[in-house]
Structures are given as structure tokens and as C-alpha cells.
PDB file of N, CA and C in Angstrom:
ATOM      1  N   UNK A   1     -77.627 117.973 -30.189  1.00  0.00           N
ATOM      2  CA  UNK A   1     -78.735 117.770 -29.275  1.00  0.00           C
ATOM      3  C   UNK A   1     -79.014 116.266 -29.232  1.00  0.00           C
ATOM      4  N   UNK A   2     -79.616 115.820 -28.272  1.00  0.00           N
ATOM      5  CA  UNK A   2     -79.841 114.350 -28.180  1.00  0.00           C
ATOM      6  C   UNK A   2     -81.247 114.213 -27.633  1.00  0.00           C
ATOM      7  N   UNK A   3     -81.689 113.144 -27.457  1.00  0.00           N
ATOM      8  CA  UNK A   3     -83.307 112.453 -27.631  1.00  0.00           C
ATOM      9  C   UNK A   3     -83.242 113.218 -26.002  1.00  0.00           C
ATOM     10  N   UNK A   4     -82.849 112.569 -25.406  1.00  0.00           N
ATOM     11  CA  UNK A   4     -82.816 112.978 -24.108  1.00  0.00           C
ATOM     12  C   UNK A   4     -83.351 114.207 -23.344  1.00  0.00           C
ATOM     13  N   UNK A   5     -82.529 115.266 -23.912  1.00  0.00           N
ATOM     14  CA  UNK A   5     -82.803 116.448 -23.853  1.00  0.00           C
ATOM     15  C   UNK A   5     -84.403 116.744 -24.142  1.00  0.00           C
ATOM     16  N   UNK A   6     -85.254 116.334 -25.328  1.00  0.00           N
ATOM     17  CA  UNK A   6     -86.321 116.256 -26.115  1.00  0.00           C
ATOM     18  C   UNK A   6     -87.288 115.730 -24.860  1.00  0.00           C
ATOM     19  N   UNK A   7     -86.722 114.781 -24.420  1.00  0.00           N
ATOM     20  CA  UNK A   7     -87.590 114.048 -23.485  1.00  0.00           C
ATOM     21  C   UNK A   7     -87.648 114.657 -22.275  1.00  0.00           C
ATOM     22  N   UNK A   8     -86.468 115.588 -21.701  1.00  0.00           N
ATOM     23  CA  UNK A   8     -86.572 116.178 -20.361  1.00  0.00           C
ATOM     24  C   UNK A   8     -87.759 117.524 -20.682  1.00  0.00           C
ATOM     25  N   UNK A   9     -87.897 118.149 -21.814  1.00  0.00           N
ATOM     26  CA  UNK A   9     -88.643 118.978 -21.846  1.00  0.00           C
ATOM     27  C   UNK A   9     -90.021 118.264 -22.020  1.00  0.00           C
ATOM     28  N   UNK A  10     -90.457 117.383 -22.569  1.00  0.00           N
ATOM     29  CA  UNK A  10     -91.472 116.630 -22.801  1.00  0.00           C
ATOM     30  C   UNK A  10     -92.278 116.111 -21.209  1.00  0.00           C
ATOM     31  N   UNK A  11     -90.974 115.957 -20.337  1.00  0.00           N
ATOM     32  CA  UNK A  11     -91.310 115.341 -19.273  1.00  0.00           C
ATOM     33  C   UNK A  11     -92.184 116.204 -18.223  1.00  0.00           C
ATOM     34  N   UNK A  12     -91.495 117.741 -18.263  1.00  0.00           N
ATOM     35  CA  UNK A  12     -91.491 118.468 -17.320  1.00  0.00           C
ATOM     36  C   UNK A  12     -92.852 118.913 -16.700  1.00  0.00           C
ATOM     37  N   UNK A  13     -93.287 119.312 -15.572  1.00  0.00           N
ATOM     38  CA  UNK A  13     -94.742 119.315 -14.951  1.00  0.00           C
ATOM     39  C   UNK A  13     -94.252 120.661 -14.260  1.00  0.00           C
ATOM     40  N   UNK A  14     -95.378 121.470 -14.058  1.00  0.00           N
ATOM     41  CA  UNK A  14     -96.155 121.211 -15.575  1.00  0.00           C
ATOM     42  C   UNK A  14     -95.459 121.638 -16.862  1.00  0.00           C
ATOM     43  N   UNK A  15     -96.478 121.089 -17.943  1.00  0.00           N
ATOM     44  CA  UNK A  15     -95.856 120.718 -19.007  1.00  0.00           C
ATOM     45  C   UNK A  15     -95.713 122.478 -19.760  1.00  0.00           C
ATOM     46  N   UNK A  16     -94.927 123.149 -20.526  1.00  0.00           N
ATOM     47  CA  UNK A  16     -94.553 124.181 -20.796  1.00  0.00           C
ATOM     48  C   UNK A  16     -94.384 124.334 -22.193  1.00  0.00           C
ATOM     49  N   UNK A  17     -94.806 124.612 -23.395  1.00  0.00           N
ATOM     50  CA  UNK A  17     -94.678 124.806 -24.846  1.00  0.00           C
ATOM     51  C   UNK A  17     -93.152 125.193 -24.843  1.00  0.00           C
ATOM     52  N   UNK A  18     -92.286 124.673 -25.992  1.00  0.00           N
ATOM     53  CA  UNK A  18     -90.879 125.194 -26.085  1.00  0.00           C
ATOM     54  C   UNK A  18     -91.242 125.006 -27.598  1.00  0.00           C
ATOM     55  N   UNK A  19     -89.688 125.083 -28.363  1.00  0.00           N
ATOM     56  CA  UNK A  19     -89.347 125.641 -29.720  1.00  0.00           C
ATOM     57  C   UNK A  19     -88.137 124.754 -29.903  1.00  0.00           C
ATOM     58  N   UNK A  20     -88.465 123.602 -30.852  1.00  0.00           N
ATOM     59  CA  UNK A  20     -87.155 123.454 -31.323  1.00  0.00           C
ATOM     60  C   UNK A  20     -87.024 123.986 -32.467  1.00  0.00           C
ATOM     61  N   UNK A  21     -85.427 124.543 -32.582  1.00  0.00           N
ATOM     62  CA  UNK A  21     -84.756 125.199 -33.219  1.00  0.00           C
ATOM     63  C   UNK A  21     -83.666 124.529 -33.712  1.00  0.00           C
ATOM     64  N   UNK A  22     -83.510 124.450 -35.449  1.00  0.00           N
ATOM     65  CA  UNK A  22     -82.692 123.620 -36.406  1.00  0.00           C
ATOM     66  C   UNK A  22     -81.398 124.482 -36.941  1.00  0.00           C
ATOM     67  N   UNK A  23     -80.840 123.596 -36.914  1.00  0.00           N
ATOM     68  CA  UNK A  23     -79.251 124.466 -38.013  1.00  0.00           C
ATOM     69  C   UNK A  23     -79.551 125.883 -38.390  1.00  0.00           C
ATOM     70  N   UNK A  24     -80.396 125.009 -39.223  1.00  0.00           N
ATOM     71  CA  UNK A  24     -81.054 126.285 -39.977  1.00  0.00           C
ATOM     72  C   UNK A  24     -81.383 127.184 -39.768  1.00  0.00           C
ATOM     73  N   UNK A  25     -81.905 127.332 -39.018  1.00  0.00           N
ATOM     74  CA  UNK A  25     -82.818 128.338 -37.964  1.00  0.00           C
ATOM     75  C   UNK A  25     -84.245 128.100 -37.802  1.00  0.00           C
ATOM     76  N   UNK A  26     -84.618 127.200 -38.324  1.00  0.00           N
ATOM     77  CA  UNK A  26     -86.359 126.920 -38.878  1.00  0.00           C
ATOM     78  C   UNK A  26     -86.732 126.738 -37.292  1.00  0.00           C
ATOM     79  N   UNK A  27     -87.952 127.270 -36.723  1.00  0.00           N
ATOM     80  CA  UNK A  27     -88.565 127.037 -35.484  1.00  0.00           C
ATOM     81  C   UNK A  27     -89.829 125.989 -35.448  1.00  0.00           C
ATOM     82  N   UNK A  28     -89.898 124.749 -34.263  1.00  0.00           N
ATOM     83  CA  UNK A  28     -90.924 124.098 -34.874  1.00  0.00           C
ATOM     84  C   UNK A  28     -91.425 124.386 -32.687  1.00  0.00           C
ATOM     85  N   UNK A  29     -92.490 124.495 -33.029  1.00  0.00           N
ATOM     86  CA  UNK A  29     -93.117 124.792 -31.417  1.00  0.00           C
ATOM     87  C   UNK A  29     -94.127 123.584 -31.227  1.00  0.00           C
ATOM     88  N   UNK A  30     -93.761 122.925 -30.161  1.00  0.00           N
ATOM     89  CA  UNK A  30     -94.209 122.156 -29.772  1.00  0.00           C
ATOM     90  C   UNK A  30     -95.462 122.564 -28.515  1.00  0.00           C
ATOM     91  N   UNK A  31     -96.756 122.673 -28.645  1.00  0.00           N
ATOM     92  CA  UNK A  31     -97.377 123.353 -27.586  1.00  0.00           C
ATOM     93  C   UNK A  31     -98.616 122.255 -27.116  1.00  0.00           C
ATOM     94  N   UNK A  32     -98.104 120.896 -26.575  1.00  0.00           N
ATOM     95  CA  UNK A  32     -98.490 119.978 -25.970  1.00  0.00           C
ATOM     96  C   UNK A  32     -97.505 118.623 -26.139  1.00  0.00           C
ATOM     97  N   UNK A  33     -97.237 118.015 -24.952  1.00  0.00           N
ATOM     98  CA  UNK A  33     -96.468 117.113 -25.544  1.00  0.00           C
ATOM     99  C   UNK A  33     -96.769 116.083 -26.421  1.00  0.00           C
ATOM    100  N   UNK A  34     -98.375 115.705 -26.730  1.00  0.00           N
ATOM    101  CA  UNK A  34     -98.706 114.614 -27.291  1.00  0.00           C
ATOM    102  C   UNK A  34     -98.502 115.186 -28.843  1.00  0.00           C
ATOM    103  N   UNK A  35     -97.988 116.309 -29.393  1.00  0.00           N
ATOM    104  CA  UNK A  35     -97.922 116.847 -30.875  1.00  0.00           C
ATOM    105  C   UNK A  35     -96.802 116.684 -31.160  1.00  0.00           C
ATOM    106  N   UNK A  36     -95.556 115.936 -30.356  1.00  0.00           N
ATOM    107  CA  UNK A  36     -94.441 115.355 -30.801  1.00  0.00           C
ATOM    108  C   UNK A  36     -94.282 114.457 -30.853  1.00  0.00           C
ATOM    109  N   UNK A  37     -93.885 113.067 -32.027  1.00  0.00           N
ATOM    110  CA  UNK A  37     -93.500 111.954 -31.855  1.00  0.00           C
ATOM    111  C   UNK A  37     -92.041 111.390 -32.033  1.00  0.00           C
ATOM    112  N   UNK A  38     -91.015 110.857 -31.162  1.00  0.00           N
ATOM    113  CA  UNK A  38     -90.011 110.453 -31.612  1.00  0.00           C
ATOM    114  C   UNK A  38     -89.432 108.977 -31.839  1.00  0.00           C
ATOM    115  N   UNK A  39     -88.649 108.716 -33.321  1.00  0.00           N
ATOM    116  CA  UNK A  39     -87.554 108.090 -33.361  1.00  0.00           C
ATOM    117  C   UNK A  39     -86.216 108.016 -32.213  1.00  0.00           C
ATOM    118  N   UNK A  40     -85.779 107.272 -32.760  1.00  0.00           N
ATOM    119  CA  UNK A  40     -84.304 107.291 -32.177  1.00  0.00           C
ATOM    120  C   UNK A  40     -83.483 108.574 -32.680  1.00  0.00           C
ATOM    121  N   UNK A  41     -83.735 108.607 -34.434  1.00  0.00           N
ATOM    122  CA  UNK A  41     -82.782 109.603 -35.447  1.00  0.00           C
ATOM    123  C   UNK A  41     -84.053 111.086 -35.649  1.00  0.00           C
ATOM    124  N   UNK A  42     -85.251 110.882 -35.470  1.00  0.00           N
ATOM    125  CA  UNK A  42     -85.996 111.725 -35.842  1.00  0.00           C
ATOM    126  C   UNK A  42     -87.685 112.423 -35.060  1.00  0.00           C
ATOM    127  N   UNK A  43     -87.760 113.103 -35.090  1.00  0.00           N
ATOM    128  CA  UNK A  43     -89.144 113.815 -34.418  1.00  0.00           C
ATOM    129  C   UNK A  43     -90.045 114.525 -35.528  1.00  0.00           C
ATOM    130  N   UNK A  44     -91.339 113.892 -35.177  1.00  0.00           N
ATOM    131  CA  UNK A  44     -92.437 114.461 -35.898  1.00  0.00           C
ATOM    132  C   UNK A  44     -92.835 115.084 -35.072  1.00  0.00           C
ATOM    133  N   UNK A  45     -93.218 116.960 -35.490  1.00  0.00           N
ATOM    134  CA  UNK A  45     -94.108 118.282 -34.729  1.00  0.00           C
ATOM    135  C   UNK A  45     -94.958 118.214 -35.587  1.00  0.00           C
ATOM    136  N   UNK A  46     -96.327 118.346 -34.572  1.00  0.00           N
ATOM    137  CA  UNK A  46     -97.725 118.790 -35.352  1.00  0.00           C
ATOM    138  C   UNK A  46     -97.833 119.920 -34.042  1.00  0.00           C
ATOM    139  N   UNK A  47     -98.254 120.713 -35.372  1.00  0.00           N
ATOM    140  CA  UNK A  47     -99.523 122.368 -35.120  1.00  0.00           C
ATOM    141  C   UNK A  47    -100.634 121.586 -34.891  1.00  0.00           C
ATOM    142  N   UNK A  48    -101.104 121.336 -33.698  1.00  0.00           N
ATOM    143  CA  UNK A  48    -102.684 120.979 -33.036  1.00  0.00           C
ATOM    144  C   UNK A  48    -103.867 121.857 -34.077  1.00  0.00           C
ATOM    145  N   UNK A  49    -103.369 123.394 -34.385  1.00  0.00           N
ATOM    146  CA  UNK A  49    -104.296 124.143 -34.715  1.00  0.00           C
ATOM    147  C   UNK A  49    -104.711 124.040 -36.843  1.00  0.00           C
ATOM    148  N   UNK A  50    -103.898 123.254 -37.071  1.00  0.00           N
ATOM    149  CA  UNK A  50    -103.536 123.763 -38.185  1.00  0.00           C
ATOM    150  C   UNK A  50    -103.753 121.984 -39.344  1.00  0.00           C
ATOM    151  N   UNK A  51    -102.940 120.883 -38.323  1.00  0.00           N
ATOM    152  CA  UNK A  51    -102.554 119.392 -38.718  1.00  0.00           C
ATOM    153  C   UNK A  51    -101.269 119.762 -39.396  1.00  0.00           C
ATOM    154  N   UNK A  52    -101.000 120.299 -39.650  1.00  0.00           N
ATOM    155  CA  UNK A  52     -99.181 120.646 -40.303  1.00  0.00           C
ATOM    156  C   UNK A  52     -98.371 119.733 -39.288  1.00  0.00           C
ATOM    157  N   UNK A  53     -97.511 119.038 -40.609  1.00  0.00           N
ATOM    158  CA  UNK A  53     -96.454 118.790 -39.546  1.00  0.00           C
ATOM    159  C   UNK A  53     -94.968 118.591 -40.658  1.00  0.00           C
ATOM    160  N   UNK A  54     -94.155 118.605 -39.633  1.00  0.00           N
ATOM    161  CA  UNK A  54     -92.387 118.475 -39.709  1.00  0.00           C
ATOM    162  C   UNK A  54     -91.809 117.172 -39.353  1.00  0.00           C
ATOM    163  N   UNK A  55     -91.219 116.778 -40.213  1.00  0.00           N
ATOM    164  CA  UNK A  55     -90.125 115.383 -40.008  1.00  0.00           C
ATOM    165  C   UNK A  55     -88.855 116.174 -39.563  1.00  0.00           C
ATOM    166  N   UNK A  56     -87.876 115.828 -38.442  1.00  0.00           N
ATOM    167  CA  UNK A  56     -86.866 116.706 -38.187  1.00  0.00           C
ATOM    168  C   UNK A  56     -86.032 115.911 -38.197  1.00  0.00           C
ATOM    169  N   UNK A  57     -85.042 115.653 -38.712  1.00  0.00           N
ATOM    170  CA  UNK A  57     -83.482 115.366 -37.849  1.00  0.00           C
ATOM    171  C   UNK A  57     -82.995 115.047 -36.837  1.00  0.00           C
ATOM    172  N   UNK A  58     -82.752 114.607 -36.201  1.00  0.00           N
ATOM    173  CA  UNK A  58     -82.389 114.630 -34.545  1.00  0.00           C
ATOM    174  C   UNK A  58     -80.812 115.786 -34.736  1.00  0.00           C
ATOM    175  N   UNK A  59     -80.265 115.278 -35.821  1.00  0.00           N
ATOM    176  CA  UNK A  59     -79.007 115.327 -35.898  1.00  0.00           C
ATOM    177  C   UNK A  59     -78.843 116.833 -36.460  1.00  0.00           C
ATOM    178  N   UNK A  60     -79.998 117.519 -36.972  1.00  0.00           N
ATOM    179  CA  UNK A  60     -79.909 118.804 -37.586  1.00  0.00           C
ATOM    180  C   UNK A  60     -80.924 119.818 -36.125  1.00  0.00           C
ATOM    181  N   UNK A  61     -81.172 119.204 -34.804  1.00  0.00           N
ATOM    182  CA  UNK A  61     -81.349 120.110 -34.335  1.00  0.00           C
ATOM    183  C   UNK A  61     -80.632 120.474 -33.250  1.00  0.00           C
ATOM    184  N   UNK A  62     -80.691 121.915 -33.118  1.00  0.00           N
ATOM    185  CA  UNK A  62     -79.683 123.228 -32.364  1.00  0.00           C
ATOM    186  C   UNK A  62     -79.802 123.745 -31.393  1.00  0.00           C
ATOM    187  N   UNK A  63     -80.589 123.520 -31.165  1.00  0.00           N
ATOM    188  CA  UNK A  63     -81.406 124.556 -29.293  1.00  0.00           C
ATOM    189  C   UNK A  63     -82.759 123.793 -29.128  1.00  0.00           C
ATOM    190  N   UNK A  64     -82.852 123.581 -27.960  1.00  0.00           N
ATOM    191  CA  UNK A  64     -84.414 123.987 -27.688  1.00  0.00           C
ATOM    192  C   UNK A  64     -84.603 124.931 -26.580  1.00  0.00           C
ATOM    193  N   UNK A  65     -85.885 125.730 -26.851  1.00  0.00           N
ATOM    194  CA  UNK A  65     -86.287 126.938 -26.199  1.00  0.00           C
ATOM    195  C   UNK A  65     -87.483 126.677 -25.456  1.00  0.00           C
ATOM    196  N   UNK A  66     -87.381 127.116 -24.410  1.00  0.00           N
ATOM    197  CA  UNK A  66     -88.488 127.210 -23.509  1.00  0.00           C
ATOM    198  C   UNK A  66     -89.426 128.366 -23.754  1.00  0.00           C
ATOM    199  N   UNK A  67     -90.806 128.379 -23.838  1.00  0.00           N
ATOM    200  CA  UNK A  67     -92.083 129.376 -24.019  1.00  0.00           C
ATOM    201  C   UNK A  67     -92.771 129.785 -23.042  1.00  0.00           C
ATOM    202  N   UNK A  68     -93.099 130.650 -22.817  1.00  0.00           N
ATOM    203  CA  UNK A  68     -93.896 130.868 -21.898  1.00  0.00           C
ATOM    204  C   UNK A  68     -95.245 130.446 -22.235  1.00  0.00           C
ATOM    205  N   UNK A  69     -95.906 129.955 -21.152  1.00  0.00           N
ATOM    206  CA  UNK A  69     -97.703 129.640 -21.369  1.00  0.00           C
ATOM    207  C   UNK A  69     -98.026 130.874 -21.997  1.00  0.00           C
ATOM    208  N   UNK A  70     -98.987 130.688 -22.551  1.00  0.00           N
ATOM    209  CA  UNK A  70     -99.771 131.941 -22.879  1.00  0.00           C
ATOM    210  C   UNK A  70    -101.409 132.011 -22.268  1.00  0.00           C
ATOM    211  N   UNK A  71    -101.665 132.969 -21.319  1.00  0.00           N
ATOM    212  CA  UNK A  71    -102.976 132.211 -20.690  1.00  0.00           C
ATOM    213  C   UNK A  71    -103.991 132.747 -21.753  1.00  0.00           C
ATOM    214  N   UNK A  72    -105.406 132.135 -21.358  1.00  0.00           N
ATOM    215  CA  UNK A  72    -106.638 131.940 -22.482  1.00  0.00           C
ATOM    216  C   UNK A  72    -107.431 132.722 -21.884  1.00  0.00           C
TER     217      UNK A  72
END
């Protein structure tokens, strides 16, 4: 996967919660774009709801998934 990719979902309008998904399988959901920050080599996910967050890899991630909104 590459930054790129990260950024076309980041970009998209409107904006849509997705899932990146690692080697591993570990799921990190991104559900605003301002709760991701990236490196060149790496991305920080924060849970808005929670302050949790993930240092990722660039290089250890595998998919990203698109979410559906969930309405309120």
C-alpha cells in the first residue's frame, strides 16, 4: 500500500469512515479524517471516542476498506 492511496481516501467528499487493515489482520478505523496523521513511512489512528491511538507501518499495511456512514 502506499501514502497515496491513504490520501485518496482521506480526500474523498464526502468524507466516508474506512478501515485500515495490517498484515496482520489488526483493523484500525479511521472515522474522520482529522484522526489520522501521516509520515512518509508511518500513520497515527486515533479513536475520537476513546483518545487511543496506533503507530502503523506504512509498509505493514494490506487493504484499506471503505465503511459505510452510520447515520445518528
Amino acid at each position: 500500500m502506499n501514502a497515496e492511496a491513504v490520501r485518496a481516501m482521506l480526500r474523498r467528499q464526502p468524507f466516508s469512515p474506512f478501515a485500515i487493515v495490517m498484515s496482520s489482520g489488526e483493523r484500525h478505523i479511521v472515522k474522520h479524517p482529522e484522526c489520522l496523521a501521516m509520515t512518509p513511512n508511518r500513520l497515527v489512528v486515533v479513536d475520537p471516542d476513546t483518545e487511543a491511538f496506533a503507530v502503523l507501518a506504512m509498509l505493514h499495511v494490506a487493504e484499506l476498506q471503505g465503511l459505510e456512514r452510520q447515520s445518528a
